[in-house]
Structures are given as C-alpha cells and as structure tokens.
N, C-alpha and C. Protein backbone atom coordinates (compact mmCIF):
# COMPACT_ATOMS: atom_id res chain seq x y z
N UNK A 1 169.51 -11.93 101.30
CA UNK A 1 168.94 -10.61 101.41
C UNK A 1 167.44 -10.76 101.18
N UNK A 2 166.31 -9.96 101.87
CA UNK A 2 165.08 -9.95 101.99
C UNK A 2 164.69 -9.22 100.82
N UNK A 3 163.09 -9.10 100.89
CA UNK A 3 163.03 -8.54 99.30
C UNK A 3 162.88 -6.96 99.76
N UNK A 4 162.52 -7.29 101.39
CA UNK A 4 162.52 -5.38 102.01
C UNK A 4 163.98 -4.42 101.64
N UNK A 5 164.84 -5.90 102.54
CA UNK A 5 166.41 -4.81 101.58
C UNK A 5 166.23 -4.24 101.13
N UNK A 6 166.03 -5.53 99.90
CA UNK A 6 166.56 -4.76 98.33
C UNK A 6 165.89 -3.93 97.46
N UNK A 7 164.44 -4.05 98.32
CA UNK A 7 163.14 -2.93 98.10
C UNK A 7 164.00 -1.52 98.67
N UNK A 8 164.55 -1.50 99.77
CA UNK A 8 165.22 -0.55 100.07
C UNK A 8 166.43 0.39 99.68
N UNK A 9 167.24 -1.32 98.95
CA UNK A 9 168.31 -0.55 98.09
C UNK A 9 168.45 -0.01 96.94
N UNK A 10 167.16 -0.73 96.22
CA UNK A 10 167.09 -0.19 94.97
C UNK A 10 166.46 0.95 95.49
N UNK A 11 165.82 1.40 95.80
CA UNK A 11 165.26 3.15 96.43
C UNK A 11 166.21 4.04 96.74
N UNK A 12 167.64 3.45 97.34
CA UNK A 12 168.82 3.88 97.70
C UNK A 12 169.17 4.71 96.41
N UNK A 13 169.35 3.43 95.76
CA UNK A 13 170.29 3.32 94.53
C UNK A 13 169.52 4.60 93.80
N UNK A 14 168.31 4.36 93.07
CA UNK A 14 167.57 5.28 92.56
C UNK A 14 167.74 6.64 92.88
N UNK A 15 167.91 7.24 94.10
CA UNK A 15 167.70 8.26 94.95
C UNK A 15 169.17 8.92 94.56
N UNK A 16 170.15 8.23 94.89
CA UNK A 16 171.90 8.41 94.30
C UNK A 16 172.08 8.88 93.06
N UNK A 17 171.37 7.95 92.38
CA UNK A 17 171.57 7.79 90.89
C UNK A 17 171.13 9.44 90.51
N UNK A 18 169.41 10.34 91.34
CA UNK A 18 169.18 11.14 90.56
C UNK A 18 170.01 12.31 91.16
N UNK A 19 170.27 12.26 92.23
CA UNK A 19 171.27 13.32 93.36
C UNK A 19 172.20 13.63 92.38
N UNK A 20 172.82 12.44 91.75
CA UNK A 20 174.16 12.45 91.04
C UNK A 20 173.95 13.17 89.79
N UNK A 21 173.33 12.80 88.99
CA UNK A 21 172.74 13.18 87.63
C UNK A 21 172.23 14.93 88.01
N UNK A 22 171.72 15.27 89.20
CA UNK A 22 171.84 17.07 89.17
C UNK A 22 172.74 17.79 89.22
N UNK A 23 173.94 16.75 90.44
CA UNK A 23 174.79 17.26 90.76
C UNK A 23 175.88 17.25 89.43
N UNK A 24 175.76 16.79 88.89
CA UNK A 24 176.82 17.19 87.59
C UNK A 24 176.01 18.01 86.11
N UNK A 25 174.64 17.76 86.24
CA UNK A 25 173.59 19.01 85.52
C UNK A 25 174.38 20.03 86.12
N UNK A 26 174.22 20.45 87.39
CA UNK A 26 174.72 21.85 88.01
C UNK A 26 176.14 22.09 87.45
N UNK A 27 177.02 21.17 87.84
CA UNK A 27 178.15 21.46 87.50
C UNK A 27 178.17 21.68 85.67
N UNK A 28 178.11 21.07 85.25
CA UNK A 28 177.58 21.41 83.84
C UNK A 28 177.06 22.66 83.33
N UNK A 29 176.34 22.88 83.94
CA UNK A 29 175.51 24.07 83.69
C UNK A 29 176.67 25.46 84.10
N UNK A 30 176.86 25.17 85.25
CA UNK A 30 178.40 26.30 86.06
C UNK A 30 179.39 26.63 84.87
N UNK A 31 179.61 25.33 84.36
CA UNK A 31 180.80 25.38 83.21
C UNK A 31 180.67 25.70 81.92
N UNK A 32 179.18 25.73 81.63
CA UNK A 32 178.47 26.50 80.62
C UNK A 32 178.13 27.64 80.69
N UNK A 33 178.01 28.30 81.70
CA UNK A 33 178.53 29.77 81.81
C UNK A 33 179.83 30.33 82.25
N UNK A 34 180.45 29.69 82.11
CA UNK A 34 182.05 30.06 82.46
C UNK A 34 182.35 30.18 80.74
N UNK A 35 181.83 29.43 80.51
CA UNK A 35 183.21 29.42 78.85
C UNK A 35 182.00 30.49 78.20
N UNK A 36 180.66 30.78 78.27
CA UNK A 36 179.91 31.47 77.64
C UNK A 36 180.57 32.66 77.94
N UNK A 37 180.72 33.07 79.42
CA UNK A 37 181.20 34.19 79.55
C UNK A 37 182.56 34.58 79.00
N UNK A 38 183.62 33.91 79.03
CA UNK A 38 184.46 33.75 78.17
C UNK A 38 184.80 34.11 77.11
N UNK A 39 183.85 33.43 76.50
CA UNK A 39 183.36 33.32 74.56
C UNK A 39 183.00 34.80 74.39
N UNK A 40 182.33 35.28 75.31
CA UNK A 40 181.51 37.06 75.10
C UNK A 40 182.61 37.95 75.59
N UNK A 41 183.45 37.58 76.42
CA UNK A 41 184.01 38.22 75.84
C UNK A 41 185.36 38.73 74.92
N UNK A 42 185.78 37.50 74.64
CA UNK A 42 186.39 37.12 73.42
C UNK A 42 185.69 38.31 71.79
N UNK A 43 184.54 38.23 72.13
CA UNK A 43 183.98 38.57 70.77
C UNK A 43 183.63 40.10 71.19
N UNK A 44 183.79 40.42 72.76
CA UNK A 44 183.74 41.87 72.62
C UNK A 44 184.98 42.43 72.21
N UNK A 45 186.07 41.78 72.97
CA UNK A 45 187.43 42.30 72.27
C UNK A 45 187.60 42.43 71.10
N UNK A 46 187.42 41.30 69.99
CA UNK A 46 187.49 41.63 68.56
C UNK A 46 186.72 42.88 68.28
N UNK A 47 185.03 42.59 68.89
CA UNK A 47 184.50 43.75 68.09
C UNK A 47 185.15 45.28 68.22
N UNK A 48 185.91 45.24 69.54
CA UNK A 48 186.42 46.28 70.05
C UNK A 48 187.60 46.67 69.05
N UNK A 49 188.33 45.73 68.69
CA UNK A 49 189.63 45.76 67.60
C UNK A 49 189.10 46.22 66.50
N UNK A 50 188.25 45.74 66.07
CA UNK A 50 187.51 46.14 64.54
C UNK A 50 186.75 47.99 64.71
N UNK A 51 186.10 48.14 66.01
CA UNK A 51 186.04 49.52 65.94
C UNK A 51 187.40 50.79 66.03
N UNK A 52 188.15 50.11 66.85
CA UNK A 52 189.53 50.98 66.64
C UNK A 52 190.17 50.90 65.55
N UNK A 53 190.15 50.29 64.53
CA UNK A 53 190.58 49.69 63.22
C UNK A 53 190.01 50.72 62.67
N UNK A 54 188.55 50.30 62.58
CA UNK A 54 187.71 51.50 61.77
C UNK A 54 187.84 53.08 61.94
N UNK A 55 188.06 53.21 63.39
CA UNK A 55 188.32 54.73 63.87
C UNK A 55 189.63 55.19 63.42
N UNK A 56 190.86 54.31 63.12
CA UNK A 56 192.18 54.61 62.59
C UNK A 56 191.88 54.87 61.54
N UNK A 57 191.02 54.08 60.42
CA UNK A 57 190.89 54.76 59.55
C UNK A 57 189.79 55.79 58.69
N UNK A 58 189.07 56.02 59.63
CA UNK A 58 187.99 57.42 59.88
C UNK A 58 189.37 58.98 59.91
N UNK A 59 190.37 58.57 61.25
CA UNK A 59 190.91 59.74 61.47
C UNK A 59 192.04 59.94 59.89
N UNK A 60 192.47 58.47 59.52
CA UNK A 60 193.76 58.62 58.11
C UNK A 60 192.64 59.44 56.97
N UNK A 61 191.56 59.13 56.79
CA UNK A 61 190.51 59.69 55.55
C UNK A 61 190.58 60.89 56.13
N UNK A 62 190.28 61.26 57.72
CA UNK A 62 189.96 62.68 57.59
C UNK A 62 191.49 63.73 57.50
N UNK A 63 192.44 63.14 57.77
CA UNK A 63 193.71 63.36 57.79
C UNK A 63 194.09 63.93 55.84
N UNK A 64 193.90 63.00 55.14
CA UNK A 64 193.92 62.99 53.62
C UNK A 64 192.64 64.39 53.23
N UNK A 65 191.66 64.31 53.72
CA UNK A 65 190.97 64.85 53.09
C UNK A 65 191.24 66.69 53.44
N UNK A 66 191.63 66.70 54.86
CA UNK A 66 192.15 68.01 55.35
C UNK A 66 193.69 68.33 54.37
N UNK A 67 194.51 67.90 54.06
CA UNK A 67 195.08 67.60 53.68
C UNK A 67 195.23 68.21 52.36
N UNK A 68 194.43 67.56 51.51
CA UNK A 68 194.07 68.21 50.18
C UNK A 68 193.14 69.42 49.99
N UNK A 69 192.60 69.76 51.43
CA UNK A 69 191.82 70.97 51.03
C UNK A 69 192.91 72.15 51.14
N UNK A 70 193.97 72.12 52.16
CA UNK A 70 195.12 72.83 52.60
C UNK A 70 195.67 73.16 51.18
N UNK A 71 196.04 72.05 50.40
CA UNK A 71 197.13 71.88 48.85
C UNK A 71 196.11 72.45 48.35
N UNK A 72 194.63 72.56 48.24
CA UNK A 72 193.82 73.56 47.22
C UNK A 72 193.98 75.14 47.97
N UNK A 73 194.70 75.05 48.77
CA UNK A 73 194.00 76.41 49.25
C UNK A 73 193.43 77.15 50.33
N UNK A 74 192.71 76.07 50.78
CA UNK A 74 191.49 76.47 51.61
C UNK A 74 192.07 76.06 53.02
N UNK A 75 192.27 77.69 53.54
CA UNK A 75 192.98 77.70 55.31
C UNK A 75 192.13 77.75 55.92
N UNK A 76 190.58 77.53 55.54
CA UNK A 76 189.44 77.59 56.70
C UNK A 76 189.24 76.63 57.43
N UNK A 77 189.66 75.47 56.87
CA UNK A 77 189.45 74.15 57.54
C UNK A 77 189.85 73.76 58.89
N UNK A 78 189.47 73.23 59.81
CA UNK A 78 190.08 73.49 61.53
C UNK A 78 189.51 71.87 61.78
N UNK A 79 191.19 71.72 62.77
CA UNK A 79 190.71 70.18 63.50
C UNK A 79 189.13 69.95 64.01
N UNK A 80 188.48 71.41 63.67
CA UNK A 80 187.29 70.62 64.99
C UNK A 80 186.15 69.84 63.32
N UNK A 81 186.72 70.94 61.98
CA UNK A 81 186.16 70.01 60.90
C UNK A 81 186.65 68.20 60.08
N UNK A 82 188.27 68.47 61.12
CA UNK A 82 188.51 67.05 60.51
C UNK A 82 187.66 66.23 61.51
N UNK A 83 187.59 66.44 63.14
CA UNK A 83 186.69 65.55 63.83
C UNK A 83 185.32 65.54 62.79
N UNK A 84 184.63 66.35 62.50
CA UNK A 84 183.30 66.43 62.12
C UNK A 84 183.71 65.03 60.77
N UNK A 85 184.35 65.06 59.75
CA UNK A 85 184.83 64.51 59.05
C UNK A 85 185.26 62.72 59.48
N UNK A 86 186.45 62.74 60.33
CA UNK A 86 185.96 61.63 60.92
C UNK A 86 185.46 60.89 61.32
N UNK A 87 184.58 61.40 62.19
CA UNK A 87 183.42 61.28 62.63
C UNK A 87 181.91 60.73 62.33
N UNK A 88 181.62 61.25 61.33
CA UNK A 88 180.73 61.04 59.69
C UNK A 88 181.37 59.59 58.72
N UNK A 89 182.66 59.97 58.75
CA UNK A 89 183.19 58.34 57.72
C UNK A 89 183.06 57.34 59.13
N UNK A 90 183.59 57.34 60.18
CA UNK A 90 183.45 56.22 61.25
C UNK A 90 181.73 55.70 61.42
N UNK A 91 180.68 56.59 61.36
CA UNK A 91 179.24 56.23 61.52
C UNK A 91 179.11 55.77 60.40
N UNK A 92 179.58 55.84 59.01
CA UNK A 92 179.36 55.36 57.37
C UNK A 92 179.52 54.18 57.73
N UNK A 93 180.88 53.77 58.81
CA UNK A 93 181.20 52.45 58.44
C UNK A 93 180.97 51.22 59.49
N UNK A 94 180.46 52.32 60.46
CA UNK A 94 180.14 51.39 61.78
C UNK A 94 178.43 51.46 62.15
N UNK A 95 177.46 50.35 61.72
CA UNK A 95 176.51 50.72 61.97
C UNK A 95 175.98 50.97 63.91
N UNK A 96 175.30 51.75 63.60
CA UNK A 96 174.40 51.86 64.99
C UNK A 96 175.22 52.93 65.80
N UNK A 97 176.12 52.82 65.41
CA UNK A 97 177.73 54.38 66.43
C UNK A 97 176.89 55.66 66.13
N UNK A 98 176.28 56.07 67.57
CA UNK A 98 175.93 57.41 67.70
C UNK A 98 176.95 58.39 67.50
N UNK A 99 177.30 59.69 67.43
CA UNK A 99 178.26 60.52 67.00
C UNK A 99 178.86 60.63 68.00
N UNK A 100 178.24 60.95 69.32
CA UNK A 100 178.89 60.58 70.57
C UNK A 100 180.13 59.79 70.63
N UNK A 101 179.31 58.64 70.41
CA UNK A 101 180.55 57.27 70.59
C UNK A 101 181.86 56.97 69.71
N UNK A 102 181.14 57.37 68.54
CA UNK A 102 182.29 57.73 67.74
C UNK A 102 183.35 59.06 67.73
N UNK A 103 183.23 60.13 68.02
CA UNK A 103 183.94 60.75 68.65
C UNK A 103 184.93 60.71 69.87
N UNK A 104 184.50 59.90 70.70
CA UNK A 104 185.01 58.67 72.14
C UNK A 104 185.76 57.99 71.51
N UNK A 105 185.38 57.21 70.59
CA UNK A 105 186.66 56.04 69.96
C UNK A 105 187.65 56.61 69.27
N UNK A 106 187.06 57.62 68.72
CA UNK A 106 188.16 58.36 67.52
C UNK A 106 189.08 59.76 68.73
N UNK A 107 188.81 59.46 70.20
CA UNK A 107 189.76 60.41 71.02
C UNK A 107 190.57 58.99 71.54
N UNK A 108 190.04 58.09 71.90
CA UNK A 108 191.05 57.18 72.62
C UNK A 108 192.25 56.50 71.32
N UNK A 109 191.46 57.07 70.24
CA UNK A 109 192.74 55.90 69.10
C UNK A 109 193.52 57.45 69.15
N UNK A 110 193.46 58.34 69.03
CA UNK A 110 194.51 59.64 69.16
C UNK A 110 195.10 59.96 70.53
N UNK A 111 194.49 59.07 71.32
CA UNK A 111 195.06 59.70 72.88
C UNK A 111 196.84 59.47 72.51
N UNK A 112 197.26 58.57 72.10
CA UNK A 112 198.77 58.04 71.69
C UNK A 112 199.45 59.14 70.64
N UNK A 113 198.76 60.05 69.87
CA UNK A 113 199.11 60.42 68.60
C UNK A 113 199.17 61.74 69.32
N UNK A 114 198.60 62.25 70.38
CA UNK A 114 198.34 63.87 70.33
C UNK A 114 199.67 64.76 70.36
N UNK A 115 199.28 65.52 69.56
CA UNK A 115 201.06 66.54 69.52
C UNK A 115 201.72 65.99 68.32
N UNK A 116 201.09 64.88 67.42
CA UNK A 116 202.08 64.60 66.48
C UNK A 116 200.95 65.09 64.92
N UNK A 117 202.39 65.66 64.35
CA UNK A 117 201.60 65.60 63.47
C UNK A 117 200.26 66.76 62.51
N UNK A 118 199.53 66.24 61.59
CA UNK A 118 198.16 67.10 61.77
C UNK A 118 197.32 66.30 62.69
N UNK A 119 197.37 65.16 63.01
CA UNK A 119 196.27 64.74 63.80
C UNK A 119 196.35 65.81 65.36
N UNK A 120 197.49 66.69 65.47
CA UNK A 120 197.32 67.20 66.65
C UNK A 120 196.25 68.55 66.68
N UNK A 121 195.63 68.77 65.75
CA UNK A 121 194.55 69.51 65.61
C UNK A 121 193.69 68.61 65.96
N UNK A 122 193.12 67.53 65.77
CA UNK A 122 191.91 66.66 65.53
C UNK A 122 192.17 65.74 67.18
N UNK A 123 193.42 65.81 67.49
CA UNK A 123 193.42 65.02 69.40
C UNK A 123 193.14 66.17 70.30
N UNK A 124 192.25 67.13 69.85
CA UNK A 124 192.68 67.92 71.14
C UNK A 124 191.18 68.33 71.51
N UNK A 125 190.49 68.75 72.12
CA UNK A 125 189.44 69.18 72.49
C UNK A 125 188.73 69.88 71.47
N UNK A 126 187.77 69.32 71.04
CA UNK A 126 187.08 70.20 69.83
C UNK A 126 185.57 70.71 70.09
C-alpha cells in the first residue's frame, strides 16, 4: 500500500470515526429526553397524588369543623362555608395553590363523594 492510500484511509477512518461518535451523541441525546420526559412525568403524578391527598384532607377538616359547629348549635353554617373552609386549610398546606385551583382539586376529589353524606353540601356548586 502507497503512503497516498493510507493518507487516504486514515482520512477515511477519521471521517467514520467522527460520523459515528455524533451519530450515537444524537442517539444519546434522543434517549435523554425520552427518560427525562418520563422522569417529569413520574414526578407530576406524585405531585398530583400528594395534592389530592392534601385536598382529602382540607375537605375531612372542613367536614369536622362544620360538624362541630352544627353539635354547638350554629345552623348558619352552609356547604358554600365548608368550601370557604376547605379551601383556606388546602392553601395552608399547599404552597403557591391560588383559591381557584384549590377549589378545582377539592371538586374533582368530591366528584366521587357527591350525594353522600355532609360532603354533599360542599360537592355541589357553591
């Protein structure tokens, strides 16, 4: 073999070598946003579990607290004050939850419950 060849093949070779080395950067990179995306949303679901968690027990506090105002007495109290109630303990415990949103979470964890119960004051349009 001449030294042009192998002047040639090593240029070959070189040229392969970096083709190859992108072509699995890329692929690499593809598969690093696959499991990222993945991973996100893995951790939206939990966070999602942990806010319905919290909203179950926003509506049981406001449930207890209506509850005992009834055993004192006091018939003024109306589902649209246990929402207000719920509502207020769910933002205590969830930072950044506009009242909005928390009201939204605390209708979809009652969408299952409505008609039962006292929570059927607090599932219904307030």
């Amino acid at each position: 073999m001449d030294a042009t060849t192998a002047e040639l093949l090593r240029g070959l070779t070189d040229t392969l070598r970096e083709a190859l080395v992108l072509a699995l950067s890329g692929v690499a990179l593809y598969v690093l946003k696959i499991v990222a995306a993945k991973l996100n949303v893995s951790v939206s679901a939990e966070q999602e579990q942990r806010l319905r968690a919290a909203a179950k027990d926003a509506v049981f506090y406001a449930e207890e607290w209506f509850a005992k105002s009834r055993k004192a007495g006091d018939t003024s109290v109306s589902g649209k004050d246990k929402l207000r109630w719920a509502t207020a303990y769910l933002a205590s415990r969830v930072k950044g939850i506009d009242p909005i949103e928390a009201q939204r979470v605390i209708h979809a964890v009652l969408g299952g419950a409505r008609g039962m119960g006292a929570s059927k004051d607090i599932g219904g349009v307030a």
